[in-house]
Protein backbone atom coordinates (compact mmCIF):
# COMPACT_ATOMS: atom_id res chain seq x y z
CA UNK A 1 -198.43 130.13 49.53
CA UNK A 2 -201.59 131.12 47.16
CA UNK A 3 -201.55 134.46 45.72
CA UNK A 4 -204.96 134.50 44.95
CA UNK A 5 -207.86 134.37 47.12
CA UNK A 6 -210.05 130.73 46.28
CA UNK A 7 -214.13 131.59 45.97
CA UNK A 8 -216.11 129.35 43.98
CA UNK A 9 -218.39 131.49 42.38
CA UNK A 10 -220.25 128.37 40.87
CA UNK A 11 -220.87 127.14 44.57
CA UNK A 12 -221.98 130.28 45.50
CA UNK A 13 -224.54 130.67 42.84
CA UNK A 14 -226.37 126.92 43.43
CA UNK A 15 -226.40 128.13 47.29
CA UNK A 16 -227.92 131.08 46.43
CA UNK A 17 -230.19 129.44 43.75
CA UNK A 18 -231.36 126.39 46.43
CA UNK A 19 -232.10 129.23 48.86
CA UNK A 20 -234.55 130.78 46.56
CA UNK A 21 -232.60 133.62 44.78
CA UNK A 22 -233.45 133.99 41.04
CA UNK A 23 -230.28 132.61 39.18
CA UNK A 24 -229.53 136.50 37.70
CA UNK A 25 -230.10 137.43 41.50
CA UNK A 26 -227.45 134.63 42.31
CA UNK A 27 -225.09 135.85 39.38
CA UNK A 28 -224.31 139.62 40.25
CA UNK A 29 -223.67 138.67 43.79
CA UNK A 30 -221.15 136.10 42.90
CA UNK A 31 -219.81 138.68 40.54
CA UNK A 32 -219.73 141.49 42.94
CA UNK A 33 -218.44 139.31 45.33
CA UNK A 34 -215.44 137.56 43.03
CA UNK A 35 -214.78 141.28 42.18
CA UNK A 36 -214.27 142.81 45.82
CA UNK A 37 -212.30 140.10 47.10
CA UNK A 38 -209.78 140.41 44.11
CA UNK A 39 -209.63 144.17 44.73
CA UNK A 40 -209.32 144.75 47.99
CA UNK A 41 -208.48 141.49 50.48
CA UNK A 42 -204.79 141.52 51.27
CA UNK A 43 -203.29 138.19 50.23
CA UNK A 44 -200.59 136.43 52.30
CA UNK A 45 -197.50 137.85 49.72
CA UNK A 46 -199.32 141.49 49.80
CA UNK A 47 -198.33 141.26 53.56
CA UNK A 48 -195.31 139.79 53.15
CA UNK A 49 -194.30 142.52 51.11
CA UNK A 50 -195.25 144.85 52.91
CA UNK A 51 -193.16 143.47 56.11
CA UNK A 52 -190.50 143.64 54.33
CA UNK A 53 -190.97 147.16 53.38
CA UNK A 54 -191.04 148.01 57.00
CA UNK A 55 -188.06 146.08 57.75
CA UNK A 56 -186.23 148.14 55.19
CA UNK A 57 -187.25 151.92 56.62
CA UNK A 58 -186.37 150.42 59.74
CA UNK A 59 -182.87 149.84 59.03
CA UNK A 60 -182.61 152.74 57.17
CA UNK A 61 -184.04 154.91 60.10
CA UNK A 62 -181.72 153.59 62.51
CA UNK A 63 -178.80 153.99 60.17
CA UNK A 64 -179.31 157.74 59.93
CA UNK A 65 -180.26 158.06 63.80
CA UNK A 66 -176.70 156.45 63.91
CA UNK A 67 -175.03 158.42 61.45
CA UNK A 68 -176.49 161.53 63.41
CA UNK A 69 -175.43 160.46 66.94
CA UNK A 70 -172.03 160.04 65.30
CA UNK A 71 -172.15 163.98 63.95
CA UNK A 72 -173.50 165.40 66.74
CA UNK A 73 -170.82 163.89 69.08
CA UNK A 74 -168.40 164.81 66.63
CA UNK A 75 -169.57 168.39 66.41
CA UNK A 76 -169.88 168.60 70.26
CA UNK A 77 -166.13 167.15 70.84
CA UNK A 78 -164.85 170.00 68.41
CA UNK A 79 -166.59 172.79 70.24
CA UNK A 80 -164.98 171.36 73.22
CA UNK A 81 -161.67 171.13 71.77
CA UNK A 82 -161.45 174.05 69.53
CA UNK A 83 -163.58 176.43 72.14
């Protein structure tokens, strides 16, 4: 599993250059480019790790829903016994 996201900014720039963009033209996109998808594209371990957060709350929610079912029947069975 890559943990990187794969552009070849070299590529890019010839493409740009055989289509008629001036190579400086060619050379900020590429870098502009490279620079967004390393800042903001989730890679596959970014949402891995993040499932696994969720995974995590989960259990801990339904611990404490169970932990208050368990005191509130608790609570209710004393009224009813000591009331």
């Amino acid at each position: 599993m890559a943990d990187t996201i794969l552009f070849d900014k070299l590529a890019y720039i010839d493409r740009l250059k055989r289509a008629g963009v001036e190579e400086a033209h060619a050379r900020a996109h590429a870098e502009a480019i490279d620079e967004a998808l390393r800042e903001s594209v989730a890679t596959k371990r970014d949402i891995l790790e993040v499932k696994q957060e969720i995974a995590l709350a989960v259990r801990d929610l339904t611990l404490r829903m169970g932990a208050i079912a368990i005191a509130r029947f608790a609570a209710l069975s004393s009224i009813k016994f000591f009331g």
